[in-house]
N, C-alpha and C. Protein backbone atom coordinates (compact mmCIF):
# COMPACT_ATOMS: atom_id res chain seq x y z
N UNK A 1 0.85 -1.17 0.00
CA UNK A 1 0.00 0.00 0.00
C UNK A 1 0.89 1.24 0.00
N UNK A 2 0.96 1.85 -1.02
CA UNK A 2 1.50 3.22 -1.02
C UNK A 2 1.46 4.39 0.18
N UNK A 3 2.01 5.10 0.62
CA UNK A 3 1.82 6.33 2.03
C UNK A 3 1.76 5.27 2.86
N UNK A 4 2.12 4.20 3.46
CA UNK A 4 2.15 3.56 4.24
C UNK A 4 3.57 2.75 5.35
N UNK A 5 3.66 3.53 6.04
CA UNK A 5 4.66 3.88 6.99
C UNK A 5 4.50 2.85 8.11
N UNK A 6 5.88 1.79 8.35
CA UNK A 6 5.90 0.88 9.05
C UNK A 6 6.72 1.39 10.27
N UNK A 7 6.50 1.39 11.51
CA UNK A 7 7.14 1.92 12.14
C UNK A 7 7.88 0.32 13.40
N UNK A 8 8.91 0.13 13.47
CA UNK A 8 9.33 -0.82 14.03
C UNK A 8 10.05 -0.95 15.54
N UNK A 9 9.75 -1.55 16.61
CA UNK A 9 10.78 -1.19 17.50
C UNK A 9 11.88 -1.85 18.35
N UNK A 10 12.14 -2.62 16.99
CA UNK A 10 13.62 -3.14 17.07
C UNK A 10 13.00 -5.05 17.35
N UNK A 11 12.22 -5.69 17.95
CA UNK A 11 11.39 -6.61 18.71
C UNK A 11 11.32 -7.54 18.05
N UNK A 12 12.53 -9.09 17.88
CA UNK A 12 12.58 -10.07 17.29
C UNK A 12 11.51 -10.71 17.06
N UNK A 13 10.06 -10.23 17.60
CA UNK A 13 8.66 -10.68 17.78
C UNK A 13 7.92 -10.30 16.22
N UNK A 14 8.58 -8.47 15.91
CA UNK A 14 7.73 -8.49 14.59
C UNK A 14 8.03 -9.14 13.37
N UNK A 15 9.01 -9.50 13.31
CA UNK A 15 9.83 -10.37 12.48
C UNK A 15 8.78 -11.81 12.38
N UNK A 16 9.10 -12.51 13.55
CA UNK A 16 8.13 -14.04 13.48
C UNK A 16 7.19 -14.34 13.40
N UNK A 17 6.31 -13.03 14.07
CA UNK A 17 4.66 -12.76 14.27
C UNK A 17 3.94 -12.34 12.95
N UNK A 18 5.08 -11.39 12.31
CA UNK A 18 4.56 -10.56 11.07
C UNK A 18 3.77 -9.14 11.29
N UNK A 19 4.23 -8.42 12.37
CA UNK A 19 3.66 -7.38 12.99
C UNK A 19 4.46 -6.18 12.98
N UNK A 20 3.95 -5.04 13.26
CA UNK A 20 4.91 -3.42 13.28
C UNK A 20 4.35 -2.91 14.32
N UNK A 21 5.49 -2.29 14.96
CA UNK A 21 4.69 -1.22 16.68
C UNK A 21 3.69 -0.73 16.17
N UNK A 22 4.24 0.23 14.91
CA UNK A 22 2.79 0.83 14.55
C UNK A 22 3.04 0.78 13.29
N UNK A 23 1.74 1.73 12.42
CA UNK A 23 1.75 2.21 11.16
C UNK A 23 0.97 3.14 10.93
N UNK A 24 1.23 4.01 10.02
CA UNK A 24 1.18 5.30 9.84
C UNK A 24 0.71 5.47 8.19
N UNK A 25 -0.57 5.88 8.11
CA UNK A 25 -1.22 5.87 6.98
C UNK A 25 -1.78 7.29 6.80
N UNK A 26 -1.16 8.25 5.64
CA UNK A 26 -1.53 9.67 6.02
C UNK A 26 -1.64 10.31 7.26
N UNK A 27 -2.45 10.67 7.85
CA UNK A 27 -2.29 11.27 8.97
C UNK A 27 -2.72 10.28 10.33
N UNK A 28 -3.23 8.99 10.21
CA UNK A 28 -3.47 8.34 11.27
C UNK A 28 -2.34 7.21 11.61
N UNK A 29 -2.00 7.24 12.63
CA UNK A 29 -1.24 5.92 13.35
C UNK A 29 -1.74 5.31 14.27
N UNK A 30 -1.45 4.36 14.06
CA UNK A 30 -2.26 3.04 15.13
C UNK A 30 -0.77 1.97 15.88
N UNK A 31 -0.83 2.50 17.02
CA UNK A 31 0.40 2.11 17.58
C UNK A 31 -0.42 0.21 18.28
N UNK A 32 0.30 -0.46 18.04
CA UNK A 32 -0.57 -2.42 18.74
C UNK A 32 0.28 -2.42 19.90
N UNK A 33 -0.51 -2.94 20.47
CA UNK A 33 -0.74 -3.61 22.27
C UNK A 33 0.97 -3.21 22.26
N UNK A 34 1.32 -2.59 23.12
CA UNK A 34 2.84 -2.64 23.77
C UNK A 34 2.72 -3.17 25.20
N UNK A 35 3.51 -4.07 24.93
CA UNK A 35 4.03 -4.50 27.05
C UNK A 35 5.27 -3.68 27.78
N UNK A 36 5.67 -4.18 28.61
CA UNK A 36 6.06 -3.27 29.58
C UNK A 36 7.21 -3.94 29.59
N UNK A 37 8.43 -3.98 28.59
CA UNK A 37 9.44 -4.84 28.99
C UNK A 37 10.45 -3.98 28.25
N UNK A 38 11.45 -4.05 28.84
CA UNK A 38 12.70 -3.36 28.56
C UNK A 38 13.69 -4.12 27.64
N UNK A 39 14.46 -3.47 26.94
CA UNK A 39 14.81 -4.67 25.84
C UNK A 39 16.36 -5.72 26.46
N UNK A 40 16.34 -5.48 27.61
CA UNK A 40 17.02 -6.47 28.25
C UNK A 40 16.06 -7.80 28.83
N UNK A 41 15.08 -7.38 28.57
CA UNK A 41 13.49 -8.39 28.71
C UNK A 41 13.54 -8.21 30.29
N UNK A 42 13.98 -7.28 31.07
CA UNK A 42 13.32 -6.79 32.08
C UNK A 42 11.81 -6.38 32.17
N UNK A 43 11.51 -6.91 33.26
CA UNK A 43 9.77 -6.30 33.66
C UNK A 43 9.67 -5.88 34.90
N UNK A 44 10.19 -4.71 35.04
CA UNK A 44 9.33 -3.71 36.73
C UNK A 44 7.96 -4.69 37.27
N UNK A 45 7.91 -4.80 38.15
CA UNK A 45 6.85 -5.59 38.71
C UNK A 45 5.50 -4.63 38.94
N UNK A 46 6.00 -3.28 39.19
CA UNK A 46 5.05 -2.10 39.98
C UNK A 46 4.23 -2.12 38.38
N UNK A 47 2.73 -2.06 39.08
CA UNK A 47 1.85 -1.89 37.11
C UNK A 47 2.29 0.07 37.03
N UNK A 48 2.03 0.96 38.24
CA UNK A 48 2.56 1.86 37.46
C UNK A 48 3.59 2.15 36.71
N UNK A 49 4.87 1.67 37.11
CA UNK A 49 6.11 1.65 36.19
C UNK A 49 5.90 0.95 34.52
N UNK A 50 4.99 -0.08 34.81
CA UNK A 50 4.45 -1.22 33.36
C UNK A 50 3.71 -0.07 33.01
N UNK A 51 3.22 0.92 33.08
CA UNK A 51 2.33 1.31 32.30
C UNK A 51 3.18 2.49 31.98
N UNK A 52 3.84 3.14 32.78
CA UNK A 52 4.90 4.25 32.27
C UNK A 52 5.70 3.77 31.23
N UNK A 53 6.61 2.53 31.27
CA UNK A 53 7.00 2.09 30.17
C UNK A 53 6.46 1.83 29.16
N UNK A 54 5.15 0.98 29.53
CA UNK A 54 4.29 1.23 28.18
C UNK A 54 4.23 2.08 27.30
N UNK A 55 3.65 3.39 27.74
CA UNK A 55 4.03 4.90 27.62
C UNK A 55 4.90 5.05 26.64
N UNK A 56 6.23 5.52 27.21
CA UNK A 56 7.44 5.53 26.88
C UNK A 56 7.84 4.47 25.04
N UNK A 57 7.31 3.54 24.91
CA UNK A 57 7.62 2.99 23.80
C UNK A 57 6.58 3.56 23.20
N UNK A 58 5.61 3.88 23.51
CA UNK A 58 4.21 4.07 22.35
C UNK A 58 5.10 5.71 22.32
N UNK A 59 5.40 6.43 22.68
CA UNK A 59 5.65 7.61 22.70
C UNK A 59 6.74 7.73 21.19
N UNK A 60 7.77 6.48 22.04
CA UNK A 60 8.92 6.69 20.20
C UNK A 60 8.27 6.45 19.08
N UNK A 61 7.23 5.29 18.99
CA UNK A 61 6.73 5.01 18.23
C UNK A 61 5.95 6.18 17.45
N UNK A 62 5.21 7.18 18.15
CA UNK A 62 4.74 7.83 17.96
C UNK A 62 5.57 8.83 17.39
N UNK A 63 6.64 9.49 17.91
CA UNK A 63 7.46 10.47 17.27
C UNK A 63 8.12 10.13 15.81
N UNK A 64 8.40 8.77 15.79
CA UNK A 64 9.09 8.06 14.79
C UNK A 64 8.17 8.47 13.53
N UNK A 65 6.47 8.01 14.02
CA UNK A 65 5.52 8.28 12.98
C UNK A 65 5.66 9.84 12.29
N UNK A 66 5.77 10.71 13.51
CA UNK A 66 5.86 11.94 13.24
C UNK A 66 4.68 12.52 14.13
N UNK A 67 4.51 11.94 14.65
CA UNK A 67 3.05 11.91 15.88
C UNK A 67 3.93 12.33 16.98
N UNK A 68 2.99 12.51 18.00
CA UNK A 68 2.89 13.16 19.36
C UNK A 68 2.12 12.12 20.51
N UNK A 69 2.12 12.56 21.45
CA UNK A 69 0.91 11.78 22.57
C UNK A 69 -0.45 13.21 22.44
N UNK A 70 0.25 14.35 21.86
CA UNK A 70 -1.05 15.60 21.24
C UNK A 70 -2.15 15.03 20.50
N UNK A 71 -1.53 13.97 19.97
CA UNK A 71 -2.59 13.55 18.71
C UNK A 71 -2.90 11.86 18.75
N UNK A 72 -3.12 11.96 20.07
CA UNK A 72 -3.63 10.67 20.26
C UNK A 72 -4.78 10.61 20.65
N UNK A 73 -6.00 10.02 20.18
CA UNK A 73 -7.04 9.86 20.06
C UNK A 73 -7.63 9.05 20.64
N UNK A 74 -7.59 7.82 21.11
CA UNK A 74 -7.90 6.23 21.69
C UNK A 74 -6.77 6.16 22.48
N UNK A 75 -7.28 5.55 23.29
CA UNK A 75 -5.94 4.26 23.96
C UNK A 75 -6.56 3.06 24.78
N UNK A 76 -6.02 2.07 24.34
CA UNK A 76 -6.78 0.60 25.08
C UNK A 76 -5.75 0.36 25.90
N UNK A 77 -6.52 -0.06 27.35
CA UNK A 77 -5.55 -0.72 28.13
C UNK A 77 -5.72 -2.11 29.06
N UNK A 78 -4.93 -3.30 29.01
CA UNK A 78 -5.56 -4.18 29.31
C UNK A 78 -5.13 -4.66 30.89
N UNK A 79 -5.37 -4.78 31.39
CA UNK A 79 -5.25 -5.15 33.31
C UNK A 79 -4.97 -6.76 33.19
N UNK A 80 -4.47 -7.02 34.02
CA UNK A 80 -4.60 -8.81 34.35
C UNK A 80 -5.81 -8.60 35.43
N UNK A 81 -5.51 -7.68 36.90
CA UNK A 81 -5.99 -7.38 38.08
C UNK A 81 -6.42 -6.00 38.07
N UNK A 82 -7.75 -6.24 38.43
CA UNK A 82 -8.80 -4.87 38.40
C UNK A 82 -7.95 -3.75 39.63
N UNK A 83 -7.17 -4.70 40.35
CA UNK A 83 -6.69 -3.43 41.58
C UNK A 83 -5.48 -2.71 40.85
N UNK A 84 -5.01 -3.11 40.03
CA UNK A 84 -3.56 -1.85 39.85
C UNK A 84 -4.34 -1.20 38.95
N UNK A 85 -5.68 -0.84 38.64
CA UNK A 85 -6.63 0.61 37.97
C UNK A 85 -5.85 1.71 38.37
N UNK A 86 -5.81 1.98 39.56
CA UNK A 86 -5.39 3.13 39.94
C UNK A 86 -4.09 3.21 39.48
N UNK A 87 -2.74 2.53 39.90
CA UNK A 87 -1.62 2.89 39.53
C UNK A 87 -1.46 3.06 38.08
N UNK A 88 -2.42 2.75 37.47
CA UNK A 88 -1.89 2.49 36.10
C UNK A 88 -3.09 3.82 35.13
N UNK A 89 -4.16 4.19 35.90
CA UNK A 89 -4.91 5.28 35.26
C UNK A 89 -4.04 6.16 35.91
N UNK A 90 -3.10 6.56 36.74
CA UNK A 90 -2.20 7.54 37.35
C UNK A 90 -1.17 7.56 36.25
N UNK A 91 -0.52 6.49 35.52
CA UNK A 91 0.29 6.69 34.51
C UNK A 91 -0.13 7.39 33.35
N UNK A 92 -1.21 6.85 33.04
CA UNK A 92 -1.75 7.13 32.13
C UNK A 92 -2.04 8.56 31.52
N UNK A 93 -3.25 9.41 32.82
CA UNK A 93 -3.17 10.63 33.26
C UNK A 93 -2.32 11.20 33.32
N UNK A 94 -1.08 11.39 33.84
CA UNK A 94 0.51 12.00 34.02
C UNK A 94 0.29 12.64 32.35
N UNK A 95 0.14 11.30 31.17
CA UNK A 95 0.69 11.85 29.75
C UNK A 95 -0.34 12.33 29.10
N UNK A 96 -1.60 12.14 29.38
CA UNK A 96 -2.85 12.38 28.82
C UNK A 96 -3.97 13.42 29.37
N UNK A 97 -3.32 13.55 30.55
CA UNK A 97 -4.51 14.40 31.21
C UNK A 97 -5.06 15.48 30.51
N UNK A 98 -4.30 15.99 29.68
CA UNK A 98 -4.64 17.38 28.76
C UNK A 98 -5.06 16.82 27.91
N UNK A 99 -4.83 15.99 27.26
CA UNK A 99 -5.29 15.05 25.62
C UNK A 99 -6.67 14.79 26.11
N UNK A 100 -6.91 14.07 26.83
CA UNK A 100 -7.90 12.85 27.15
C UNK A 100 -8.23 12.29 26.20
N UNK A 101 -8.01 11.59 25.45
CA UNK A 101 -8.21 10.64 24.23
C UNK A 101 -9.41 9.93 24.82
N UNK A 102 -10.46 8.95 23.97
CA UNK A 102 -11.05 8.25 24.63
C UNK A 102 -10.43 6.69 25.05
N UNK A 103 -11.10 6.31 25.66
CA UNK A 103 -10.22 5.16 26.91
C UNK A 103 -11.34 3.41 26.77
N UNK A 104 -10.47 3.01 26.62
CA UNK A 104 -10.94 1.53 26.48
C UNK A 104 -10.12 0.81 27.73
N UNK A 105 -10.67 0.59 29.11
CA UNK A 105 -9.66 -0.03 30.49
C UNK A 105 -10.89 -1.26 30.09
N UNK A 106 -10.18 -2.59 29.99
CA UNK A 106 -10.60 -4.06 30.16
C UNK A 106 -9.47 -4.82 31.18
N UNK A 107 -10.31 -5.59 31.73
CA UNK A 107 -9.47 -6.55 32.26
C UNK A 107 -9.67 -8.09 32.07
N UNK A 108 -8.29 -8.39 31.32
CA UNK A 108 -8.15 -9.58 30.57
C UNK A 108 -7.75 -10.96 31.28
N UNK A 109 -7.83 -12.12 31.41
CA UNK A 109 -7.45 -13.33 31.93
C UNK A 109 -6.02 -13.43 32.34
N UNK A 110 -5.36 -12.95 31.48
CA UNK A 110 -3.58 -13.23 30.99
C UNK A 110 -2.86 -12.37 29.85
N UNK A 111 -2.10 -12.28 30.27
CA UNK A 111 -1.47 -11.54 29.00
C UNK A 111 -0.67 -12.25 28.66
N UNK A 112 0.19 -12.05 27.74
CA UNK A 112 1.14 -12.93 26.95
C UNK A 112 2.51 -13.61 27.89
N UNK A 113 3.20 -12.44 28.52
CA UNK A 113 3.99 -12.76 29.40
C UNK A 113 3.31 -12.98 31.19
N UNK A 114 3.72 -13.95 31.91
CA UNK A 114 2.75 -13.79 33.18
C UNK A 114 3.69 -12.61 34.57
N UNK A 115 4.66 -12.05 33.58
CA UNK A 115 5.26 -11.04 34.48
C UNK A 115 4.22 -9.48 33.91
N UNK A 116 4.01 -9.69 32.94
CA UNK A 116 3.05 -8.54 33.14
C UNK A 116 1.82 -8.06 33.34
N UNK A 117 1.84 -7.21 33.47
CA UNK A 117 0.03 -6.47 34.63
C UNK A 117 -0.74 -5.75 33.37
N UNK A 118 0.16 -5.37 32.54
CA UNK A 118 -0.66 -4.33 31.79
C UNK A 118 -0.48 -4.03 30.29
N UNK A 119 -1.25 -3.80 29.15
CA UNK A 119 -0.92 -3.80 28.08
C UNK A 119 -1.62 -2.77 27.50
N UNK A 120 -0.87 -1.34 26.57
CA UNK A 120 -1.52 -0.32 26.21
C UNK A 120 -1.17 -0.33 24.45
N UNK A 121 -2.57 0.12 23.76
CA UNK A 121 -2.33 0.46 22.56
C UNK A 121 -2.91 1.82 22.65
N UNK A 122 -2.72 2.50 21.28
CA UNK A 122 -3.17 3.54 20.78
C UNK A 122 -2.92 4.00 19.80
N UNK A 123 -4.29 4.94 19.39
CA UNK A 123 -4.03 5.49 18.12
C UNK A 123 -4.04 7.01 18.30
N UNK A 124 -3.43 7.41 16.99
CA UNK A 124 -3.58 9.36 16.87
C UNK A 124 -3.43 9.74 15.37
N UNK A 125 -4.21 10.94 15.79
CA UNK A 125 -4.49 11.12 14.19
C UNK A 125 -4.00 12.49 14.16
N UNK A 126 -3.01 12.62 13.33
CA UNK A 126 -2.19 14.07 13.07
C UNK A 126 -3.16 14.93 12.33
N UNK A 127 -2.92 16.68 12.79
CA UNK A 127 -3.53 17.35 12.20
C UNK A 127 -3.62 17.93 11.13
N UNK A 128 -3.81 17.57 9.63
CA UNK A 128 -4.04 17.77 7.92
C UNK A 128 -2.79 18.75 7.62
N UNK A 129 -3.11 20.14 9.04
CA UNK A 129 -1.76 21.30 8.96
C UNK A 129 -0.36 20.91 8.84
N UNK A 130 -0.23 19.91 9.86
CA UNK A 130 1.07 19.74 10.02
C UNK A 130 1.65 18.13 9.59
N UNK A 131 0.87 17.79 8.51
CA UNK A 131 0.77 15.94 8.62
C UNK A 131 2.21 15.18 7.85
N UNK A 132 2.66 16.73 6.70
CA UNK A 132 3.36 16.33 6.34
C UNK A 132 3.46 15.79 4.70
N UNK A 133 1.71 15.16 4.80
CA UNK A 133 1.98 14.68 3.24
C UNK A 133 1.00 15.00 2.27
């Protein structure tokens, strides 16, 4: 597909899976589920730190696109345990509180790894002014 911008973040996973952090189609990017792991495959145990890191990768991803956390629109986030809500809508808030994108919080059975608590996607849609193309 032509204008269609793969954005990668380094993750021997998109390779085997057949997947990209995100992609970037004219002015919208759609960043997929990021976990909370450091590329030494460290995992902070605290869900706020998992969700700050979360953060933090959707963020490059986002700049890479040419995006912002300004122009983020959605964000899904998935819980193992309904109790780290709070630590992890506190992360969340910290980067969004001015945005407020709309919010998809589920809480899921398991996630892929059983060291992690929390899994965030999102999308943003750049503004026509500044999109670039």
């Amino acid at each position: 597909m032509q204008g269609r911008q793969r954005i990668s973040s380094g993750s021997p996973w998109e390779l085997l899976v057949g997947y990209s952090r995100a992609i970037r189609v004219d002015g919208r990017v759609v960043v997929a589920g990021t976990a909370p792991q450091w590329p030494d495959e460290r995992v902070d145990p605290d869900p706020g730190a998992q969700a700050r890191r979360c953060l933090e990768i959707i963020g490059a991803a986002l700049e890479e696109a040419g995006a912002s956390f300004g122009d983020v629109v959605r964000t899904r986030v998935y819980l193992v345990d309904a109790a780290d809500f709070d630590a992890v809508g506190r992360a969340h808030g910290e980067v969004f509180g001015d945005v407020r994108p709309v919010n998809t919080t589920v809480v899921v059975a398991a996630l892929l790894d059983p060291r992690w608590k929390v899994e965030i996607e999102a999308e943003a849609i750049i503004d026509p002014d500044r999109s670039g193309r």
